[in-house]
N, C-alpha and C. Protein backbone atom coordinates (compact mmCIF):
# COMPACT_ATOMS: atom_id res chain seq x y z
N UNK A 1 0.84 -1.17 0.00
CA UNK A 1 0.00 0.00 0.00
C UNK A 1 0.89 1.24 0.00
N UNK A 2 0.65 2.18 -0.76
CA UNK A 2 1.23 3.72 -0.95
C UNK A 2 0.52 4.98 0.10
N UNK A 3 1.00 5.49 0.19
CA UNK A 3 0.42 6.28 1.18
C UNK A 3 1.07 7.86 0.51
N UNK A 4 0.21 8.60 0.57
CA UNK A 4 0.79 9.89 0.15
C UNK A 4 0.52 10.82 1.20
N UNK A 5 1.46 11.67 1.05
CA UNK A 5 1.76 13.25 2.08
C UNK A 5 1.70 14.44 1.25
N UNK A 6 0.75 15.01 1.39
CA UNK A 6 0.90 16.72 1.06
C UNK A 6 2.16 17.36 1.48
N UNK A 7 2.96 17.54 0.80
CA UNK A 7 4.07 18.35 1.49
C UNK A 7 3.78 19.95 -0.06
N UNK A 8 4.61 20.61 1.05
CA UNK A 8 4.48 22.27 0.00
C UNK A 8 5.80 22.62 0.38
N UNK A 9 6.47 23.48 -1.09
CA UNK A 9 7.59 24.15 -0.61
C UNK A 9 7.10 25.18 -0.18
N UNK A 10 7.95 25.93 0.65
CA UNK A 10 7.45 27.45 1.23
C UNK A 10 8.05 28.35 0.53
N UNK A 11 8.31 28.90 -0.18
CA UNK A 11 9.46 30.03 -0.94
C UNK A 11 8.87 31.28 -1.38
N UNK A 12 9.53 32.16 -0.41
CA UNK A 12 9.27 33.49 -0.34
C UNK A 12 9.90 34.50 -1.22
N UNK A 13 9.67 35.25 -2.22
CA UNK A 13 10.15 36.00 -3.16
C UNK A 13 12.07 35.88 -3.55
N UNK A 14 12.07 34.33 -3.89
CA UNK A 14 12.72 33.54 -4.48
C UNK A 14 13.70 33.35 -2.90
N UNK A 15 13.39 33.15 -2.19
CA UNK A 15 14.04 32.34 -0.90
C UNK A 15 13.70 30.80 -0.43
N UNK A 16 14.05 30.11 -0.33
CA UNK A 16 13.60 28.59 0.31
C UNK A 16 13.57 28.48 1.92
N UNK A 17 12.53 28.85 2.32
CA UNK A 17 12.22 28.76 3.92
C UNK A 17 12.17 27.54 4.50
N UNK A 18 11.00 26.16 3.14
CA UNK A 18 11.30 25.29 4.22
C UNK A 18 10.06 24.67 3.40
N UNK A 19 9.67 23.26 4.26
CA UNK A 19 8.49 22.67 3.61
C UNK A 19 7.22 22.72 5.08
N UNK A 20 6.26 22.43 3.99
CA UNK A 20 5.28 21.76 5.04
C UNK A 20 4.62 20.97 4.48
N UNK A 21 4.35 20.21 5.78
CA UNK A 21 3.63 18.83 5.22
C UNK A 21 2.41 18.44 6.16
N UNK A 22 1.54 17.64 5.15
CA UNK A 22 0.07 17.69 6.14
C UNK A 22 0.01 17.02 7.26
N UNK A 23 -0.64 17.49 8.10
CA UNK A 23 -0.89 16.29 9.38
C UNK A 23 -1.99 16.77 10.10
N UNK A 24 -2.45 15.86 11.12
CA UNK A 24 -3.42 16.29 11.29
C UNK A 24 -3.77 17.59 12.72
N UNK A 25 -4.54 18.30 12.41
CA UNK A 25 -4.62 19.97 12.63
C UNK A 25 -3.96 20.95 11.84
N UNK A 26 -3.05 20.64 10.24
CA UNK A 26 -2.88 21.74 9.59
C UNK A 26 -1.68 20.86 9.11
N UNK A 27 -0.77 21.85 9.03
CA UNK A 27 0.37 21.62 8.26
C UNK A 27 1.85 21.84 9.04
N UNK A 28 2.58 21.28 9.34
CA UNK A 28 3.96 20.96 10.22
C UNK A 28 4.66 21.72 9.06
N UNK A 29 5.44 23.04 9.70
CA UNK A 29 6.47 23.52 8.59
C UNK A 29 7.52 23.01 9.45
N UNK A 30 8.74 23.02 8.07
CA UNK A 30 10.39 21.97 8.52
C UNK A 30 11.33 23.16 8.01
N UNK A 31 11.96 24.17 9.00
CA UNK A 31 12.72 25.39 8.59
C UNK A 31 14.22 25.15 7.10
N UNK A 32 14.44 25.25 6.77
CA UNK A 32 15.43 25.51 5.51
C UNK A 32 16.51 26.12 5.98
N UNK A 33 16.70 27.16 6.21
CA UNK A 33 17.64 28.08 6.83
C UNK A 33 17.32 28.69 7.90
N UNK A 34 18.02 29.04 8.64
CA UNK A 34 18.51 29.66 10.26
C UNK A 34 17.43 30.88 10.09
N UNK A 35 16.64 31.86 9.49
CA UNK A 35 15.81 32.84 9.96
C UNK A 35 14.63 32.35 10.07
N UNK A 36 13.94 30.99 9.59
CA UNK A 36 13.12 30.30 9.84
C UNK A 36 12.93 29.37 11.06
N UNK A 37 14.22 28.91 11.14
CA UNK A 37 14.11 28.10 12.38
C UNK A 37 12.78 28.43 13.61
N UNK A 38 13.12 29.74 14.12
CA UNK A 38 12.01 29.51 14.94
C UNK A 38 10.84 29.53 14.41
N UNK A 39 10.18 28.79 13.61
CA UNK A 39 9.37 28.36 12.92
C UNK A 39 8.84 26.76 12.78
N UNK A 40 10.46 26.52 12.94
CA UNK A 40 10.67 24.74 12.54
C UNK A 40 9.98 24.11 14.02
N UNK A 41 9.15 23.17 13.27
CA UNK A 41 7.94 22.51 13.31
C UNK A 41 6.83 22.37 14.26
N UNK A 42 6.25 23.62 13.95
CA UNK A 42 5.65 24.04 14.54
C UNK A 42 3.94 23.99 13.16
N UNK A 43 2.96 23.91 13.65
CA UNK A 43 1.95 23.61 13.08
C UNK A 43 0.94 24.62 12.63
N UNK A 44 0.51 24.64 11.43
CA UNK A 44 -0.03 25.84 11.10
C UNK A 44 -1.47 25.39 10.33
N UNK A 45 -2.54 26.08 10.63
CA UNK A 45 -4.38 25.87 10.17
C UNK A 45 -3.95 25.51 8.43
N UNK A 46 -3.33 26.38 7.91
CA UNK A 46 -3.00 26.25 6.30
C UNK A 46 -1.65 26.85 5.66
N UNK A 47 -1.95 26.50 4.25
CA UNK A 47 -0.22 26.96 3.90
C UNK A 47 -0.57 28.41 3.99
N UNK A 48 -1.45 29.17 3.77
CA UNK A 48 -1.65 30.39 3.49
C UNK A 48 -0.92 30.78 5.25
N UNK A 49 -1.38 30.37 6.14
CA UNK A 49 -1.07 30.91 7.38
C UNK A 49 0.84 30.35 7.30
N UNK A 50 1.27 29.21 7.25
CA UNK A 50 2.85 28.95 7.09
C UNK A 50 3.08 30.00 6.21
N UNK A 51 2.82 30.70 4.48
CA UNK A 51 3.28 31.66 4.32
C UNK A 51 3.15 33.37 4.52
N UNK A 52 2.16 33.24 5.73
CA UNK A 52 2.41 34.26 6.16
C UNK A 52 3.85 34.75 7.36
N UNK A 53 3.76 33.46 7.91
CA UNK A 53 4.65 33.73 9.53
C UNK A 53 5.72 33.80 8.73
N UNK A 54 6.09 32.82 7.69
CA UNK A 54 7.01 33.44 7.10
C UNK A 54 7.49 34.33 6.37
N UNK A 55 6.48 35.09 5.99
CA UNK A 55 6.86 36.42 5.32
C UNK A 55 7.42 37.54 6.62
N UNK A 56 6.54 37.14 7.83
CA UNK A 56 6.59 38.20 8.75
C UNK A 56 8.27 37.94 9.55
N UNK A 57 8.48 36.62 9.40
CA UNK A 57 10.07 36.56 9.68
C UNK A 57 10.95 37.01 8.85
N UNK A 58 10.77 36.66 7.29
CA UNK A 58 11.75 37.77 6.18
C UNK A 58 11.41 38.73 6.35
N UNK A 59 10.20 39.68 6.83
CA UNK A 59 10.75 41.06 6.72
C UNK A 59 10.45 41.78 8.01
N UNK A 60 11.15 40.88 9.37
CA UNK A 60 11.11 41.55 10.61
C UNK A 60 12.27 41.73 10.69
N UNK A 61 12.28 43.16 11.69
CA UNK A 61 13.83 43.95 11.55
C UNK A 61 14.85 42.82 12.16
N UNK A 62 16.19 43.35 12.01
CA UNK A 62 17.17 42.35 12.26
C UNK A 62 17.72 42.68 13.69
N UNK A 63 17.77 41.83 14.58
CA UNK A 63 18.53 43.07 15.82
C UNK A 63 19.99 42.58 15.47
């Protein structure tokens, strides 16, 4: 038996943040690079909501 997974890349105005993949309550994003991390795997309602948090991490100031 095959079993398939929704997975999505996340890629933000040509950046690779990371994937997510379905499970159940939404979607588990898996960080790519170090400004995502605090992100990594943590669960989100939809991809629309994973690419938001990640937009709001590419363009939160840097300390």
């Amino acid at each position: 038996m095959t079993t398939r997974t929704a997975t999505h890349a996340i890629e933000i105005d040509d950046v690779i943040a990371g994937i997510a993949v379905a499970t159940r309550g939404g979607f588990r994003f898996f960080a790519a690079e170090a400004p995502f991390r605090p992100l990594d795997q943590e669960v989100f309602l939809s991809i629309a909501h994973v690419n938001q948090a990640v937009r709001a991490r590419l363009t939160a100031p840097h300390h």
